[in-house]
N, C-alpha and C. Protein backbone atom coordinates (compact mmCIF):
# COMPACT_ATOMS: atom_id res chain seq x y z
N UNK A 1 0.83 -1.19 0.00
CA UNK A 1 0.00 0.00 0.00
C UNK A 1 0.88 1.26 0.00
N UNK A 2 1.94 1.18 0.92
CA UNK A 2 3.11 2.64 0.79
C UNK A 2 3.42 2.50 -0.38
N UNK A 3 3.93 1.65 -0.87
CA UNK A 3 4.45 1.25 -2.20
C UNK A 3 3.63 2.72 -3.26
N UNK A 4 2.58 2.10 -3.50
CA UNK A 4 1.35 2.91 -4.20
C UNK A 4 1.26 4.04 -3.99
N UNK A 5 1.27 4.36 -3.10
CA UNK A 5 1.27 5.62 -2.29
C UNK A 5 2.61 6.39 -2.81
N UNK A 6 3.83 6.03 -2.65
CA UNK A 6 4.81 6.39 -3.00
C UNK A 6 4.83 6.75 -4.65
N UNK A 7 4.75 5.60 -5.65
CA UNK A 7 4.83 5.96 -7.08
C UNK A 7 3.62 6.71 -7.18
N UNK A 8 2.58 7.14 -6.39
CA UNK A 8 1.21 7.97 -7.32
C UNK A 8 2.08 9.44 -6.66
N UNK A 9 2.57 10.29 -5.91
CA UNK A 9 3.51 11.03 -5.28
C UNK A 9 4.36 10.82 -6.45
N UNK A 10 4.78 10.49 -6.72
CA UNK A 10 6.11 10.77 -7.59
C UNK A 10 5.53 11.21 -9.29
N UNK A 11 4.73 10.21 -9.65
CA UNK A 11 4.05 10.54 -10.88
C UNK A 11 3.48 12.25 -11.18
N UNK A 12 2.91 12.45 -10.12
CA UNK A 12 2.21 13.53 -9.80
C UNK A 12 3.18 14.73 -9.97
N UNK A 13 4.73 14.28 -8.90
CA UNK A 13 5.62 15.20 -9.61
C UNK A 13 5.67 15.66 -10.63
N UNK A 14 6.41 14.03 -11.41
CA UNK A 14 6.86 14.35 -12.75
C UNK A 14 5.77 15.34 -13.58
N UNK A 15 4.45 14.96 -13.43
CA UNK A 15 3.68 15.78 -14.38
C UNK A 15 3.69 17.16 -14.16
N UNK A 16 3.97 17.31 -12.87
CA UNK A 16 4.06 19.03 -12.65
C UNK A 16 4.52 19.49 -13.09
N UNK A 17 6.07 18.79 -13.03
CA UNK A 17 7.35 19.47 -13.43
C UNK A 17 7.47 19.70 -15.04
N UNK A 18 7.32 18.92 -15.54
CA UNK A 18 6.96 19.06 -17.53
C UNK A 18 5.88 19.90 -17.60
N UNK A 19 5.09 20.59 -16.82
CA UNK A 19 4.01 21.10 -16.69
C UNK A 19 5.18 22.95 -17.14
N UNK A 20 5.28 23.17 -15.75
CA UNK A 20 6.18 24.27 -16.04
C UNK A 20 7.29 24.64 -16.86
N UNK A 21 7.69 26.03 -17.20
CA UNK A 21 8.47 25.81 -18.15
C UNK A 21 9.33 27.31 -17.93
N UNK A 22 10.16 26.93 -18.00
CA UNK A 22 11.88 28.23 -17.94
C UNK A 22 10.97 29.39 -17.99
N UNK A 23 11.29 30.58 -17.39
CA UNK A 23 10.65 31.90 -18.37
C UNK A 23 11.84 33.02 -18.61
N UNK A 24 11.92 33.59 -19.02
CA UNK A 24 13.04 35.00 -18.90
C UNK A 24 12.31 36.42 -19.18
N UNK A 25 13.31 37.21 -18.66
CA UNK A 25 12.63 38.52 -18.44
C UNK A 25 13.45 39.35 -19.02
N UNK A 26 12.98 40.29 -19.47
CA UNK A 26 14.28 41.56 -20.71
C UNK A 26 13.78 42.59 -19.80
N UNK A 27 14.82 42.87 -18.99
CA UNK A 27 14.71 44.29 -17.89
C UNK A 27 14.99 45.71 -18.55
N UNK A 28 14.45 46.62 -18.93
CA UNK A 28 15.16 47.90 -19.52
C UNK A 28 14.95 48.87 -18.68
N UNK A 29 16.46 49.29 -17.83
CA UNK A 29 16.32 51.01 -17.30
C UNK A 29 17.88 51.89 -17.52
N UNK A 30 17.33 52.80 -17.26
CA UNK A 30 18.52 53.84 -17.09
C UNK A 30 19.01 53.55 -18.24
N UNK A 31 18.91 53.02 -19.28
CA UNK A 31 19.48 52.78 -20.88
C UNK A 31 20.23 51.91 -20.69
N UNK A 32 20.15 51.02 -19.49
CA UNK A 32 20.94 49.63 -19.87
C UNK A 32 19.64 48.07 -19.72
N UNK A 33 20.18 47.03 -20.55
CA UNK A 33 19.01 46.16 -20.80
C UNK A 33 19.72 45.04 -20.04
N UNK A 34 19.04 43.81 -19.19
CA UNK A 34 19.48 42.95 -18.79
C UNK A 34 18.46 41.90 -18.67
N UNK A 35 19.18 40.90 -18.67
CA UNK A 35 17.90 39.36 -19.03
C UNK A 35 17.99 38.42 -17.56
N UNK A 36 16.92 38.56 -17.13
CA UNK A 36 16.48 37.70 -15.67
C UNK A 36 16.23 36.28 -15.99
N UNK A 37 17.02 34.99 -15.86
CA UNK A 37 16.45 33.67 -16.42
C UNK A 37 15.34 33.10 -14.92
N UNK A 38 14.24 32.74 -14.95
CA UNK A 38 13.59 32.31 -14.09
C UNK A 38 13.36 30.69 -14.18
N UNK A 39 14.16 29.91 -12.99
CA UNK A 39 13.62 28.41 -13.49
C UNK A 39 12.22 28.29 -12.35
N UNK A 40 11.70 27.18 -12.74
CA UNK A 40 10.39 26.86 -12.37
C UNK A 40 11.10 25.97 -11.08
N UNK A 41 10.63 26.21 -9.57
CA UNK A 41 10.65 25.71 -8.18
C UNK A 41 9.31 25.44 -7.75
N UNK A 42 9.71 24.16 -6.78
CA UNK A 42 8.55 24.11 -5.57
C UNK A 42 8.55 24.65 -4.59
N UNK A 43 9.90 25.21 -4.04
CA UNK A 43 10.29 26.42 -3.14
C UNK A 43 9.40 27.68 -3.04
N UNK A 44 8.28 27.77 -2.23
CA UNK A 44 7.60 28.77 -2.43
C UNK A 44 8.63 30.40 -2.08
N UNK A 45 9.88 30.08 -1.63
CA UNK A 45 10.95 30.99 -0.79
C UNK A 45 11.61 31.68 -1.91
N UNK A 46 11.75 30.30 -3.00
CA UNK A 46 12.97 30.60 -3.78
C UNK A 46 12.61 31.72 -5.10
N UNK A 47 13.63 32.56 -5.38
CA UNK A 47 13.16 33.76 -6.42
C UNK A 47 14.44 34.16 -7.38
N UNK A 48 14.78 34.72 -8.29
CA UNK A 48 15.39 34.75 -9.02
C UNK A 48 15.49 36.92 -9.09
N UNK A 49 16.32 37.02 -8.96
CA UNK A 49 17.05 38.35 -8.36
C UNK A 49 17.62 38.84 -9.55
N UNK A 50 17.58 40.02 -9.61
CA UNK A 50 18.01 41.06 -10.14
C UNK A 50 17.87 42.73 -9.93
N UNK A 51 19.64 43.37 -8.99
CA UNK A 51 19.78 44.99 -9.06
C UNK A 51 20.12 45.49 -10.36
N UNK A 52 18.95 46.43 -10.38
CA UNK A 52 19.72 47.41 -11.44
C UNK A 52 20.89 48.63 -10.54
N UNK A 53 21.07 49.31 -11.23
CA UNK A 53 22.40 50.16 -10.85
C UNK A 53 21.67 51.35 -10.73
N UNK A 54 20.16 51.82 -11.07
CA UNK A 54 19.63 52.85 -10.51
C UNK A 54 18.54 52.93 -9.53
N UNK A 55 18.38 51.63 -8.85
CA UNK A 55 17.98 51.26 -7.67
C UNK A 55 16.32 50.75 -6.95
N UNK A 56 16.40 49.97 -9.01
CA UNK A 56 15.00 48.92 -8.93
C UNK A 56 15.73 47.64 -8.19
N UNK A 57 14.78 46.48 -8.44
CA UNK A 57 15.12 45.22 -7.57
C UNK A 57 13.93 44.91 -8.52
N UNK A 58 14.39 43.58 -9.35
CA UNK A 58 13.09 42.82 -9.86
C UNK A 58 13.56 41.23 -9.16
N UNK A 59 12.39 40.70 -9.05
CA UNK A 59 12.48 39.27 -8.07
C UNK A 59 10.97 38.87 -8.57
N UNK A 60 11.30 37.47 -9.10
CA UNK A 60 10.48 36.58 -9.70
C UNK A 60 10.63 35.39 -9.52
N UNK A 61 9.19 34.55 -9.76
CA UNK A 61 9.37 32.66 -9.48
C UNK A 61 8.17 32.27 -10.25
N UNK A 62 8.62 31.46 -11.04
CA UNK A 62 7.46 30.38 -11.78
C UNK A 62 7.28 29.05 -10.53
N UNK A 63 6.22 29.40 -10.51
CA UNK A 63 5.68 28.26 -9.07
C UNK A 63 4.99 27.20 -10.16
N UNK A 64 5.98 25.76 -9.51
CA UNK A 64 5.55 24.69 -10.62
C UNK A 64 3.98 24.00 -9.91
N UNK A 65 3.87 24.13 -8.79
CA UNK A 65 2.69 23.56 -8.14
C UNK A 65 1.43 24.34 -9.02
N UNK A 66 1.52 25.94 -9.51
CA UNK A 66 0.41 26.61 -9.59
C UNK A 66 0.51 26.78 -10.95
N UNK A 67 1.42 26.84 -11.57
CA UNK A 67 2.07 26.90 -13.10
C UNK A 67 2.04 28.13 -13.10
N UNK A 68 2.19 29.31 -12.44
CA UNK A 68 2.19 30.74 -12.63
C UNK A 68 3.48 31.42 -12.11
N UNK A 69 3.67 32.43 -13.14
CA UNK A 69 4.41 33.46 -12.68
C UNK A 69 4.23 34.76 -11.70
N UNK A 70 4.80 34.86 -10.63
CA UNK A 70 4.97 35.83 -9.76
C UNK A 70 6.02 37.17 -10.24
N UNK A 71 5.50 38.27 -9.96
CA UNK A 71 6.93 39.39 -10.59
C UNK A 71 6.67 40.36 -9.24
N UNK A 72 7.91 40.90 -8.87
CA UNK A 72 8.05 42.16 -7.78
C UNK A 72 8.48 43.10 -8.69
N UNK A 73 8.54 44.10 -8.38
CA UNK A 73 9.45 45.55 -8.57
C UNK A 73 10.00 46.26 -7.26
N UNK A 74 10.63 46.39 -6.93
CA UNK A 74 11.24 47.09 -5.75
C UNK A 74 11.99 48.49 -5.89
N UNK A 75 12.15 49.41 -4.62
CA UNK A 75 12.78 50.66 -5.61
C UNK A 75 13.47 50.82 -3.96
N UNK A 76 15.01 50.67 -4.25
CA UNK A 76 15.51 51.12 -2.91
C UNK A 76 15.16 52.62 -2.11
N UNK A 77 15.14 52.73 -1.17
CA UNK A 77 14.78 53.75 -0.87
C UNK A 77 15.45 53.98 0.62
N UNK A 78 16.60 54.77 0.81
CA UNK A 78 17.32 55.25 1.87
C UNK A 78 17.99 53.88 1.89
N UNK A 79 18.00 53.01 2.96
CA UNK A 79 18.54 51.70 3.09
C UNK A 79 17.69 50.69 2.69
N UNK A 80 16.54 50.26 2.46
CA UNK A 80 16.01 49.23 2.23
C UNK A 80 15.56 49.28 0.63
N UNK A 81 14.33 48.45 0.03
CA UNK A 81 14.22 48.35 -0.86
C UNK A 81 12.68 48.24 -0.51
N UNK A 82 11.45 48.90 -1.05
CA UNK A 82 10.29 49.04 -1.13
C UNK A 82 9.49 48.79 -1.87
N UNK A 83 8.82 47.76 -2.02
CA UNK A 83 7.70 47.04 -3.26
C UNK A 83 6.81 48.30 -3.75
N UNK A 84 6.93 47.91 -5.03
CA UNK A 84 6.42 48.92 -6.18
C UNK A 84 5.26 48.02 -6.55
N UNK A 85 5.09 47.27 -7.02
CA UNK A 85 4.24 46.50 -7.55
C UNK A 85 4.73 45.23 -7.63
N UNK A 86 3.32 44.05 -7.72
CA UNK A 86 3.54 42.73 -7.97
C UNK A 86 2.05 42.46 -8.68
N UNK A 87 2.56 41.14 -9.51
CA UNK A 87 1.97 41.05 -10.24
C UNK A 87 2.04 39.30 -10.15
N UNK A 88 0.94 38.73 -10.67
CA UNK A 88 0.71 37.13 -11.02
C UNK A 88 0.25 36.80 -12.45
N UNK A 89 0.84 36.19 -12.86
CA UNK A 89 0.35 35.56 -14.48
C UNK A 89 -0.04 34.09 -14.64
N UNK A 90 -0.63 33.51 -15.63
CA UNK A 90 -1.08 32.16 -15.44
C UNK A 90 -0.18 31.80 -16.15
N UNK A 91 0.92 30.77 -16.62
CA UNK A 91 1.62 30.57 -17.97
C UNK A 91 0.49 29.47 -18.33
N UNK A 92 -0.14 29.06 -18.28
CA UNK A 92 -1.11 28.28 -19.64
C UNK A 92 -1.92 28.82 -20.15
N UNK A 93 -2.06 30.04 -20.09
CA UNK A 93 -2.38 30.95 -20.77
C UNK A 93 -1.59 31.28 -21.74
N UNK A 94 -0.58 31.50 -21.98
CA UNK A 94 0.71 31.94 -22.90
C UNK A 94 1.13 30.87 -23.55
N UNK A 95 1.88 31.28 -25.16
CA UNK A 95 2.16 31.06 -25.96
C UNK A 95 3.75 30.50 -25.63
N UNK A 96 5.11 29.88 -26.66
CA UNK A 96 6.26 29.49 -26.23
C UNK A 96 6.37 30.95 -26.68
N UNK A 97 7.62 31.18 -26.52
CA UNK A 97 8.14 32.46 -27.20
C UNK A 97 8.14 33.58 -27.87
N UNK A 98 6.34 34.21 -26.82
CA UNK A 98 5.81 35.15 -26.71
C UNK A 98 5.57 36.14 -25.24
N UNK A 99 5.75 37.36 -25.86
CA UNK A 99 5.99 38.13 -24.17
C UNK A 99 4.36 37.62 -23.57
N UNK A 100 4.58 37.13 -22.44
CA UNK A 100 3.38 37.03 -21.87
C UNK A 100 3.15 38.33 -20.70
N UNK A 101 3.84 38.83 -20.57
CA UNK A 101 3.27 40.29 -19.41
C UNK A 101 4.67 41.26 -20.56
N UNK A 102 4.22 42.67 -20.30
CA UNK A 102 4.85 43.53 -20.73
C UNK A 102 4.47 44.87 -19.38
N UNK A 103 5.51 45.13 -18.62
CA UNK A 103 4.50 46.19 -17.85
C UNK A 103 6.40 47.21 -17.72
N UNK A 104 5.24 48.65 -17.45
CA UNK A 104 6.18 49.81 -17.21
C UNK A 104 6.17 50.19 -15.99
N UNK A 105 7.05 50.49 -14.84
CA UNK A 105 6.97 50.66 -13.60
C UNK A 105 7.83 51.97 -13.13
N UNK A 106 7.12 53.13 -12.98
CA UNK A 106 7.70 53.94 -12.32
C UNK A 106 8.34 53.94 -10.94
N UNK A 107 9.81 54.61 -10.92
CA UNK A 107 9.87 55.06 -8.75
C UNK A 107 10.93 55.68 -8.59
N UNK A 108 11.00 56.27 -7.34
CA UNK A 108 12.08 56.75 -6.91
C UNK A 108 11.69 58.28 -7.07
N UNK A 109 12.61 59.41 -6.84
CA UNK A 109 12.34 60.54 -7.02
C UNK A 109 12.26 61.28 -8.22
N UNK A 110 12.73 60.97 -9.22
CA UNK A 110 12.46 61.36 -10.60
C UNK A 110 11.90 60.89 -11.52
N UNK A 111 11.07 59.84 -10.64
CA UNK A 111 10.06 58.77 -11.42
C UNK A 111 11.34 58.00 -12.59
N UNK A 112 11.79 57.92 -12.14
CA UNK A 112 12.37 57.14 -13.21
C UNK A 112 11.76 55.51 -14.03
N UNK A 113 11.70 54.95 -14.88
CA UNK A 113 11.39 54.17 -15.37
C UNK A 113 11.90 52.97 -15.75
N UNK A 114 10.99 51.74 -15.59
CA UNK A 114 11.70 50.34 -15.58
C UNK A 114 10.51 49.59 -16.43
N UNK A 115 11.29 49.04 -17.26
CA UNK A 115 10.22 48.15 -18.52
C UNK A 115 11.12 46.98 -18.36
N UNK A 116 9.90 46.52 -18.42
CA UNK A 116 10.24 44.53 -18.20
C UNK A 116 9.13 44.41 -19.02
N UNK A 117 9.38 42.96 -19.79
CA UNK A 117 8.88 41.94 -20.41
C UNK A 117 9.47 40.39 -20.54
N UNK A 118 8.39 39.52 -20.29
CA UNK A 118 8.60 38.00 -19.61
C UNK A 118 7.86 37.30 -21.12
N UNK A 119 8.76 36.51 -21.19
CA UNK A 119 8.49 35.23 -21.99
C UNK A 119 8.31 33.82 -21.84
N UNK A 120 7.90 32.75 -21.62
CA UNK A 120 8.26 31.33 -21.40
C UNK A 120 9.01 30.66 -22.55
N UNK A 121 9.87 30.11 -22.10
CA UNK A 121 10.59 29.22 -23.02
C UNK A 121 10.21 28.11 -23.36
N UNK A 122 10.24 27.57 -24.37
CA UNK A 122 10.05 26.31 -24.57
C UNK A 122 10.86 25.18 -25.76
């Protein structure tokens, strides 16, 4: 009976996991562009990081349990770093190697500007 128990648990994995799929992100500020690779975790903790040099913070996770993408924006501010926005996407909704979110995020004192766009790989 564990037996059973054990391979229907594991099956269940595997399907999750082929379920989800890589995504990446094309960060554009301050006139420099940089690419966020996001792998798909069961780690609800785990996130995939990126400072820019004018003092966004983007942090993202494709959650393989939910098949969706999570996105932060952060904007340092004195010593810490302060959520700007977050956002959730479904990826089975989306296409392979089509932007599935495109968003513009203002902050900081001169409003400065941060454009991201996320794709899934496949």
């Amino acid at each position: 009976m564990l037996k059973k128990i054990y391979t229907l648990v594991l099956f269940s994995f595997i399907s999750v996991t082929v379920m989800a799929q890589e995504v990446e992100c094309m960060v554009n500020t301050g006139g420099s562009t940089s690419m966020l690779s996001i792998k798909p975790t069961i780690d609800v903790y785990e996130y995939s990081m990126l400072d820019t040099s004018n003092g966004f913070r983007v942090s993202a996770q494709v959650n393989i349990e939910k098949d969706k993408l999570k996105t932060y924006v952060y904007y340092k501010a004195k010593s810490k770093y302060v959520l700007i926005t977050q956002q959730n996407f479904a990826l089975s909704e989306f296409q392979c190697n089509k932007a599935l979110s495109s968003q513009v995020v203002y902050g900081g004192r001169l409003e400065q500007e941060l454009f991201m766009a996320c794709s899934k790989l496949c």
